[in-house]
Protein backbone atom coordinates (compact mmCIF):
# COMPACT_ATOMS: atom_id res chain seq x y z
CA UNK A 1 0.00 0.00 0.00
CA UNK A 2 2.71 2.25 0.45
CA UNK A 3 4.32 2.16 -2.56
CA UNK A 4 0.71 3.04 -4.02
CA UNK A 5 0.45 5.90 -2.32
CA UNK A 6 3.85 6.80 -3.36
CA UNK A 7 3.72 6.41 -6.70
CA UNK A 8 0.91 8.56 -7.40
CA UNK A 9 2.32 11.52 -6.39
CA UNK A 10 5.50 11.22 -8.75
CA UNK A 11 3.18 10.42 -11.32
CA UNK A 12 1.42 13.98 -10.81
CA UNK A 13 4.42 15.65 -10.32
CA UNK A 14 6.08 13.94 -13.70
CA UNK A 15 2.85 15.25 -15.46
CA UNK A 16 3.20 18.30 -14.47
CA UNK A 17 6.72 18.32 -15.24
CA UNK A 18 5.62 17.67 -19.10
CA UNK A 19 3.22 19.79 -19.28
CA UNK A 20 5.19 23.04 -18.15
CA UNK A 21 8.06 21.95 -20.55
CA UNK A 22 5.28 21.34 -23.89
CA UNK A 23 4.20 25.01 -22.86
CA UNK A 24 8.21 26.22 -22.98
CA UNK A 25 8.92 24.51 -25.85
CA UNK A 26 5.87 25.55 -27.99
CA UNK A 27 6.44 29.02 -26.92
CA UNK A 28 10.63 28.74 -28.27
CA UNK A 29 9.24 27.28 -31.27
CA UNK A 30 6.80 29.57 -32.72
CA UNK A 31 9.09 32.52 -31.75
CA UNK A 32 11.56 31.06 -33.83
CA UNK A 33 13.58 30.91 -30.52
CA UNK A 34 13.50 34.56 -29.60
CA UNK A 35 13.67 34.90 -26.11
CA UNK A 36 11.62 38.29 -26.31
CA UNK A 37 9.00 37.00 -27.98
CA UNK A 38 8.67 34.50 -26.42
CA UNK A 39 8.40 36.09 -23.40
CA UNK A 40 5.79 38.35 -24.53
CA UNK A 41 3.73 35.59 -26.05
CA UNK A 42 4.15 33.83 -22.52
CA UNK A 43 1.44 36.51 -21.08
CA UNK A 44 -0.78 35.93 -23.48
CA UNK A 45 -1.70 32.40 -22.21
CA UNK A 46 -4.03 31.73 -19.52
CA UNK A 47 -5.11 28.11 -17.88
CA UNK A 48 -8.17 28.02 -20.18
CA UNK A 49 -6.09 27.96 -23.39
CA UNK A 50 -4.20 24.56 -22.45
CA UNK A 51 -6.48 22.10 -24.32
CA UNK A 52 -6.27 24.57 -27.67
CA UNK A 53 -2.79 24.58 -26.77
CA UNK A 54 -2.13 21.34 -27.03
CA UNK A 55 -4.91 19.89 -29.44
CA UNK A 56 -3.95 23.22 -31.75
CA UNK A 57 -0.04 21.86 -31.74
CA UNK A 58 -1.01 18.77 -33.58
CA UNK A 59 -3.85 21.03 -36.03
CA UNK A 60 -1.78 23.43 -36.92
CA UNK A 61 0.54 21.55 -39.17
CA UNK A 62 -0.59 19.44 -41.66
CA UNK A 63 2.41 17.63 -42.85
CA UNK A 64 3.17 17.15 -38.78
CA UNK A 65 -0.56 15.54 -38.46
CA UNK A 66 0.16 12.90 -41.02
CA UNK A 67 2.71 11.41 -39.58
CA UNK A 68 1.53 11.97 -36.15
CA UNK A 69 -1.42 9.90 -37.43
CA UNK A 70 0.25 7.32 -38.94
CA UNK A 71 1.95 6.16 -35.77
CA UNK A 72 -0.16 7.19 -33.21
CA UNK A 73 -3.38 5.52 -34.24
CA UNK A 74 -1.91 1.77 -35.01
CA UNK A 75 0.38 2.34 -31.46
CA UNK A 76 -2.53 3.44 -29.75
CA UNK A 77 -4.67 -0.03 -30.79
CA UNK A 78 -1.60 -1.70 -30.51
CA UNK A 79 -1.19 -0.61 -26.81
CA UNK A 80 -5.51 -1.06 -26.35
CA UNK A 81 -5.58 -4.83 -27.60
CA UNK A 82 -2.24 -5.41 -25.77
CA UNK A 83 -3.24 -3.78 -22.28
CA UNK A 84 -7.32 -4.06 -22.66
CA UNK A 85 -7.48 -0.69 -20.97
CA UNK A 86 -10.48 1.05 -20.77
CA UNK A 87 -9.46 4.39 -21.79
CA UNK A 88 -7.10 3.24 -24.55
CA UNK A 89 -10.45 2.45 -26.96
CA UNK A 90 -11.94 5.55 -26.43
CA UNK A 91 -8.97 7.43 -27.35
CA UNK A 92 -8.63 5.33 -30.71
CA UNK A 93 -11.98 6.51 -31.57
CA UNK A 94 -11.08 10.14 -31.10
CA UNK A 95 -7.96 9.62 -33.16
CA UNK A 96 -9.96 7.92 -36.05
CA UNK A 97 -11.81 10.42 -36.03
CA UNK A 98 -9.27 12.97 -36.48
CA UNK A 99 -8.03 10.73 -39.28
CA UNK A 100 -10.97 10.84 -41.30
CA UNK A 101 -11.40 14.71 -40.59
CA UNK A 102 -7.82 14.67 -42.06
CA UNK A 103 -8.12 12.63 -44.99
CA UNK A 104 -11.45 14.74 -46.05
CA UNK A 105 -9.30 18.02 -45.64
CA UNK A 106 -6.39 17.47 -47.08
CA UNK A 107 -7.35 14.39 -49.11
CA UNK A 108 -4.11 12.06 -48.09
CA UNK A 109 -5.41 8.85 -48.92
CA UNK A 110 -2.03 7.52 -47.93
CA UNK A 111 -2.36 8.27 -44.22
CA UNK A 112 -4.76 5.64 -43.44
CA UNK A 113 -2.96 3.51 -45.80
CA UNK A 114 0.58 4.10 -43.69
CA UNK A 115 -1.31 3.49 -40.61
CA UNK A 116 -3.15 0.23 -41.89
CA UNK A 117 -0.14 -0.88 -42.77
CA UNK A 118 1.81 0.02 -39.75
CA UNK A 119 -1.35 -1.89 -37.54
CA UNK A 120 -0.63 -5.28 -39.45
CA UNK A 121 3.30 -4.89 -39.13
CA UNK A 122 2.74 -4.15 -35.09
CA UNK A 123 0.14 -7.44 -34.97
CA UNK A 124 3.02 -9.27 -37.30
CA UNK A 125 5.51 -8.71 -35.10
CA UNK A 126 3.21 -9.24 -31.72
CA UNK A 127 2.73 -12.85 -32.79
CA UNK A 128 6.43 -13.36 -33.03
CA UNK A 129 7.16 -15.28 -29.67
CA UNK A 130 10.50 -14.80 -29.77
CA UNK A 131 9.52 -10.77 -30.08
CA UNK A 132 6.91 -11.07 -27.27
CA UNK A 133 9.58 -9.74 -24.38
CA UNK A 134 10.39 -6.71 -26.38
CA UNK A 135 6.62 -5.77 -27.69
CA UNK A 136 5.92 -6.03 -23.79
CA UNK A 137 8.79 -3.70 -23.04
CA UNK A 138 7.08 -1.34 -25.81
CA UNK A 139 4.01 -1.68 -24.00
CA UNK A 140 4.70 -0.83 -20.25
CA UNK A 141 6.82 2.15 -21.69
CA UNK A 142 4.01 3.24 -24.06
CA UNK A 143 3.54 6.66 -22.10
CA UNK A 144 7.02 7.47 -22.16
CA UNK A 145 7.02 7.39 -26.21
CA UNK A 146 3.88 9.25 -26.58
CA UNK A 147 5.40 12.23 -24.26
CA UNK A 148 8.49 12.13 -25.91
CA UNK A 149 6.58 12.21 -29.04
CA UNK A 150 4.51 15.57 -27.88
CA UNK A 151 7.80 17.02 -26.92
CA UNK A 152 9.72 16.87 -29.96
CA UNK A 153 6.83 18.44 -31.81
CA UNK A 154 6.39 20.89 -29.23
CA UNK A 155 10.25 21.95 -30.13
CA UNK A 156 10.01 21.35 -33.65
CA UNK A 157 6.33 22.47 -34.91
CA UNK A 158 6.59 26.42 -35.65
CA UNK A 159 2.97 26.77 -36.44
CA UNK A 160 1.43 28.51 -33.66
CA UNK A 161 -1.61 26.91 -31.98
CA UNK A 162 -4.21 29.69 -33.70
CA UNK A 163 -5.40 29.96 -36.97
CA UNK A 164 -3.30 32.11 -39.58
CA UNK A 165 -5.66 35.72 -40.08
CA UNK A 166 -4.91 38.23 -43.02
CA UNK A 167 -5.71 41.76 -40.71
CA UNK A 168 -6.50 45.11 -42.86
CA UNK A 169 -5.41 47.83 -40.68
CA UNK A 170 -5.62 51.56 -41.44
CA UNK A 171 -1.97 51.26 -43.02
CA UNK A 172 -2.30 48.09 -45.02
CA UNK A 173 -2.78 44.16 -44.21
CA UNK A 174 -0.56 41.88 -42.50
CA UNK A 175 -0.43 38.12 -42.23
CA UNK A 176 -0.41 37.52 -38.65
CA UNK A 177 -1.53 35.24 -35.65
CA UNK A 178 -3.73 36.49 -33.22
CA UNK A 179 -2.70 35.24 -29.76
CA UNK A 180 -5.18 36.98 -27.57
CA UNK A 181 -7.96 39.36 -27.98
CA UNK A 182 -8.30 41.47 -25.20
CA UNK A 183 -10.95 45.39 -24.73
CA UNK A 184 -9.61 47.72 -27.20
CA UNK A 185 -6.40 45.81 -28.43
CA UNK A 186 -5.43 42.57 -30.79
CA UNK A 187 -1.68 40.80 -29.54
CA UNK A 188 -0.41 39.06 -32.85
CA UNK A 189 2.58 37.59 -34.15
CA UNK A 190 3.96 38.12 -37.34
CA UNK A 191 3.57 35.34 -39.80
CA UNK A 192 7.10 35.28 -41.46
CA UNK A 193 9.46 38.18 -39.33
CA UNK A 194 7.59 36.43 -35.84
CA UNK A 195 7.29 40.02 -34.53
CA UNK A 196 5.07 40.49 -32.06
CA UNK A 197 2.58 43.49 -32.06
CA UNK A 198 -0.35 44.85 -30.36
CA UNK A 199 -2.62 46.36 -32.17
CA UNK A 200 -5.53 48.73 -31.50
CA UNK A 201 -8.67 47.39 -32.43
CA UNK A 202 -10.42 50.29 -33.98
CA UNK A 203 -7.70 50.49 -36.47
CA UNK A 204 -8.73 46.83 -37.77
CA UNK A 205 -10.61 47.04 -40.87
CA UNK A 206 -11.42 43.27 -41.26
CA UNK A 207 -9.83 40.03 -40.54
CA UNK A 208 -10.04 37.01 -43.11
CA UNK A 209 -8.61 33.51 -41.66
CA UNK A 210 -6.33 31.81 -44.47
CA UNK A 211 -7.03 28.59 -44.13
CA UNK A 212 -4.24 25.95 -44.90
CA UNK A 213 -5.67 23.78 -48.02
């Protein structure tokens, strides 16, 4: 019982641990690693925005979501049939369904190929018995690879979390992410220089999202 009670707390504090590091990472990476701006950006997050935070990491790039989807999906029913966990199915079903949304936006037909194909090569090699120790290894360190996974992207994904907005302002347009909307002002970041402004909003004419086809 102890060693329950133990092992809890280490698990919260490891989770937390991740969490504030995604957040650190995300906000190096779509500053281009610009310590200002990335400070400035860093007080335009509250606790509310973590799930857009996160979910928006994986959205934001396309070429990033393919791949994420072609190994997270067959590792995740990999890890449910191995494990039977409850949670595990439910989770699969959320990820399908970001793989069909995917397929119908972008119309990579190859995605759920790559991850059929990756399924049958996990089940091929499950059945292996002289592979079994090492698929179990896989398994009891499952959570370690998917927060490694979420890490690297977090350092490696420059596509902010928010939707890419074309902004006519009283002196022309600008390509820019809005990172909060607050009374009377707009906080953006520059699309290609990563500059961050604030903006007044009664000098914004319009905004137009660009969406990424």
């Amino acid at each position: 019982m102890p060693a329950v009670t133990t092992e809890k707390p280490h698990l919260g504090t490891a989770l937390t641990g991740a969490a504030v590091l995604f957040v650190l990472l995300r906000l190096l990476a779509v500053s281009h690693y610009d310590w200002h701006t990335a400070f400035a950006l860093l007080h335009t997050l509250d606790l509310e925005d973590a799930p857009g935070l996160f979910l928006g990491t994986f959205m934001a790039d396309a070429s990033i979501s393919s791949v994420l989807l072609v190994v997270m999906v067959p590792l995740t029913v990999f890890y449910a049939v191995g494990r039977r966990s409850r949670v595990a199915p439910l989770v699969v079903a959320v990820l399908v369904a970001f793989l069909v949304a995917h397929v119908l936006s972008y119309h990579r037909w190859w995605v759920p190929v790559g991850a059929v194909v990756l399924t049958v090569l996990l089940v091929f090699v499950e059945r292996m018995r002289r592979l079994h120790a090492q698929m179990d290894f896989v398994l009891r360190r499952f959570g370690y690879v998917v927060g490694a996974v979420a890490l690297v992207v977090a350092a490696v994904v420059a596509t902010p979390w928010v939707p890419l907005e074309r902004i006519e302002v009283g002196d022309g347009a600008v390509e820019a992410y809005v990172m909060e909307t607050s009374p009377g002002f707009l906080k953006v970041l520059g699309a290609r220089e990563r500059g961050f402004r604030i903006l007044r909003a009664e000098d914004v004419r319009s905004r137009v999202e660009l969406a990424d086809h």
